[in-house]
Protein backbone atom coordinates (compact mmCIF):
# COMPACT_ATOMS: atom_id res chain seq x y z
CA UNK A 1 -82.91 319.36 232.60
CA UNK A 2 -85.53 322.25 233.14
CA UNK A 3 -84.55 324.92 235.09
CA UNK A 4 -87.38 326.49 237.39
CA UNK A 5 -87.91 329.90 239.57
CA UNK A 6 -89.92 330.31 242.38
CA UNK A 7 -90.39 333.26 244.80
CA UNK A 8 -92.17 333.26 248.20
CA UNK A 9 -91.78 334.69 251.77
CA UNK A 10 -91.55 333.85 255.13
CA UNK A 11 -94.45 335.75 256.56
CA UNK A 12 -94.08 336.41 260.08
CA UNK A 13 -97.00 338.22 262.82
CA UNK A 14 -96.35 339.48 266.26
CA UNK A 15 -99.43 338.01 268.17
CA UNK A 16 -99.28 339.54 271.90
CA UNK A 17 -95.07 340.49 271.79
CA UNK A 18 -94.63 336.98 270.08
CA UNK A 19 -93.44 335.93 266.68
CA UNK A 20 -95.02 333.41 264.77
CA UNK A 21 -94.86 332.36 261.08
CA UNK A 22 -97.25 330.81 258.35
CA UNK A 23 -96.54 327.41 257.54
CA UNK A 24 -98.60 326.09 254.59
CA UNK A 25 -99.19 322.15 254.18
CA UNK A 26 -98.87 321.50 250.32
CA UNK A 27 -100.98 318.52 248.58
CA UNK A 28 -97.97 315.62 249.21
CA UNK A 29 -97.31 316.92 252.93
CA UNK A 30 -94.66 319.42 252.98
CA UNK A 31 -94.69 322.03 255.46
CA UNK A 32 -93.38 325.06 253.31
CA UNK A 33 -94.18 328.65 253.39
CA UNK A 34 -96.15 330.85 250.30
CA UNK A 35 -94.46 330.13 247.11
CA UNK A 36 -94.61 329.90 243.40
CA UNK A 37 -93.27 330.51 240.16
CA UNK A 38 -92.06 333.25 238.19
CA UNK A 39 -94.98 334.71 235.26
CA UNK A 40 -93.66 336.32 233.00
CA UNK A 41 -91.65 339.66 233.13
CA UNK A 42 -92.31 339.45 237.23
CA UNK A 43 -89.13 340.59 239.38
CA UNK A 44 -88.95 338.13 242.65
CA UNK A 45 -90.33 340.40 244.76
CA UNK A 46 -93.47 340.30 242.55
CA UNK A 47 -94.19 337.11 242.80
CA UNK A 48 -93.19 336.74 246.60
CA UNK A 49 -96.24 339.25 246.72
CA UNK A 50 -98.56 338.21 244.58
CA UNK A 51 -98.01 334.37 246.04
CA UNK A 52 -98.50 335.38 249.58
CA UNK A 53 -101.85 336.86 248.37
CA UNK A 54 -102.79 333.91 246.46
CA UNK A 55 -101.66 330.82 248.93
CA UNK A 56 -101.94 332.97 252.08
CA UNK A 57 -105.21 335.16 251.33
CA UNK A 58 -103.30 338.00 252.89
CA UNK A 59 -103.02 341.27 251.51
CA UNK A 60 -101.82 343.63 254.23
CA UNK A 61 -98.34 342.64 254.50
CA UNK A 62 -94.82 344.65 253.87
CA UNK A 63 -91.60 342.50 252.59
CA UNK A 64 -88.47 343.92 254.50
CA UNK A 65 -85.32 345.09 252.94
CA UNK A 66 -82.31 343.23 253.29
CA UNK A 67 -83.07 339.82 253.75
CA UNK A 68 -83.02 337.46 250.82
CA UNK A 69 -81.79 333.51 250.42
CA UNK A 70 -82.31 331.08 248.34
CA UNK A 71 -82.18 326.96 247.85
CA UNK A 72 -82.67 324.57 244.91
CA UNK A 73 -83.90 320.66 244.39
CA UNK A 74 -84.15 318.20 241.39
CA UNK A 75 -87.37 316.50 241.12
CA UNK A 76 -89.53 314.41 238.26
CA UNK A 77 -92.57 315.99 236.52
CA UNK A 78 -94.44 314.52 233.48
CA UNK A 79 -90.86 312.33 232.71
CA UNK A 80 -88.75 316.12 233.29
CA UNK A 81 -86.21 316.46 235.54
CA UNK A 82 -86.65 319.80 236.61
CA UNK A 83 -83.80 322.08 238.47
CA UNK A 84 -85.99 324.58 240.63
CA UNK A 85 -84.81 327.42 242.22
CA UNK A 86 -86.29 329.03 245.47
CA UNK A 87 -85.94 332.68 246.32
CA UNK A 88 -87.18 333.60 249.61
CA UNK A 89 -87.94 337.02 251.31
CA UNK A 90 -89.06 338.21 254.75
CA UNK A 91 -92.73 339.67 255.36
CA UNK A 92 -94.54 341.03 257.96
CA UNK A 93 -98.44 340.76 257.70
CA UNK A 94 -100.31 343.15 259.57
CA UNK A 95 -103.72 340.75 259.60
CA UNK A 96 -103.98 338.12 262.48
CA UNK A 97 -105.49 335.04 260.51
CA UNK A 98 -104.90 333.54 256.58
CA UNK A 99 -107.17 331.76 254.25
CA UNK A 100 -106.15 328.37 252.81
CA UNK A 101 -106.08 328.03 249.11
CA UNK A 102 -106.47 325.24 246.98
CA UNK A 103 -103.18 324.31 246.45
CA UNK A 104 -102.90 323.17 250.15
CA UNK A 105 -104.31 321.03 252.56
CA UNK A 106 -103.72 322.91 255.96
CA UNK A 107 -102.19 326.21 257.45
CA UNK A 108 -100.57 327.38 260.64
CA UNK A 109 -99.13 329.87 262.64
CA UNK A 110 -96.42 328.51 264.47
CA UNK A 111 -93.48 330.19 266.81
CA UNK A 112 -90.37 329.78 265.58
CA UNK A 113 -89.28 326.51 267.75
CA UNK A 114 -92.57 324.81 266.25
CA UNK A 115 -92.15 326.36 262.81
CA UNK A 116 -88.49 324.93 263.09
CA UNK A 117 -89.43 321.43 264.25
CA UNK A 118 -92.47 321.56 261.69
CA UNK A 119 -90.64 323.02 258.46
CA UNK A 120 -89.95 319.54 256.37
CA UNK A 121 -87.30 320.47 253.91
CA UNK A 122 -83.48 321.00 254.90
CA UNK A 123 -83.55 324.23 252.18
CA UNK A 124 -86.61 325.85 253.97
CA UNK A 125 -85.50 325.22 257.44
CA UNK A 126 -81.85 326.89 257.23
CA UNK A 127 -83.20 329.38 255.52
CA UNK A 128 -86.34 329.81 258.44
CA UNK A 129 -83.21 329.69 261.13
CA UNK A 130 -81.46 332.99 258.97
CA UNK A 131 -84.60 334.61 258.46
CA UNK A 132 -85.08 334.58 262.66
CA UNK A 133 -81.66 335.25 263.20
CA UNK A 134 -82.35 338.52 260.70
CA UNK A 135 -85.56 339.19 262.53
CA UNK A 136 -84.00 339.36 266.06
CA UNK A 137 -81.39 341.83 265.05
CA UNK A 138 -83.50 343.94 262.81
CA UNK A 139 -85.87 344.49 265.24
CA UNK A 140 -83.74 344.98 267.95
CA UNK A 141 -82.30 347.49 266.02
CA UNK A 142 -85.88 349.15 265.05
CA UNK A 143 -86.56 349.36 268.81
CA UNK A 144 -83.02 351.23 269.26
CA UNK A 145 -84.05 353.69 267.12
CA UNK A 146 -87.38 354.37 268.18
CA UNK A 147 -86.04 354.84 271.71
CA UNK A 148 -83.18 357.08 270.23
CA UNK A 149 -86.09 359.35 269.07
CA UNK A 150 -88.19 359.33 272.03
CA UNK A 151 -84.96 360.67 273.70
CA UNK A 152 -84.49 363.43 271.11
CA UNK A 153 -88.33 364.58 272.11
């Protein structure tokens, strides 16, 4: 068996005080976010960026501390079974719209209950559900301190 590493993010926007995330529709119909394999000497969070620029066409976007997960699935290649490995992060882009790239057939921005409902893979989807879950209290807890500041003023 070949054993396989991907990195990508779940990249997130705030359009008018709501969330949404990018959802990318790969070649046999997945709904998946940004992702792709390790090159090289690339850490994870290398190739979470550089994939997010390449699938998404973004490049203003910030990956946030704290928040990593992963899954993993078997599948057939050229008569390989292949063992891959997903590591996902969390990223905020600061642009409103993506470009699709080649390698998929459709993109959207979705809130999270579509995202949820849309999201084909069991992996992905828990992983989506922690990732909003993170999101709520992080930025709950961004908004507590920027209030705690005002007050010191």
């Amino acid at each position: 068996m070949i054993e396989a590493t991907s990195a990508g993010a779940i990249l997130f926007r705030d359009t008018r005080g709501r969330r949404e995330y990018l959802l990318l529709k790969s070649r046999p119909g997945d709904w998946e976010f940004p992702k792709g394999g390790v090159e090289g000497e690339e850490e994870l969070q290398q190739t979470a960026i550089r994939e997010v620029k390449e699938e998404a066409g973004i490049g203003d976007f910030r990956l946030l501390d704290g928040f990593r997960e992963d899954y993993d699935y078997v599948f057939e290649a050229n008569g390989n079974t292949i063992h891959k490995t997903v590591h996902l992060f969390i990223a905020r882009s600061f642009e409103a719209s993506a470009e699709l790239s080649h390698e998929h057939r459709d993109l959207q921005w979705r809130d999270y209950e579509q995202a949820i409902n849309t999201v084909t893979q069991d992996g992905p989807r828990e992983i989506l559900e922690e990732a909003h879950e993170f999101l709520d209290e992080k930025l709950a807890e961004d908004e507590d301190d920027e209030s705690e500041e005002d007050g010191e003023a």
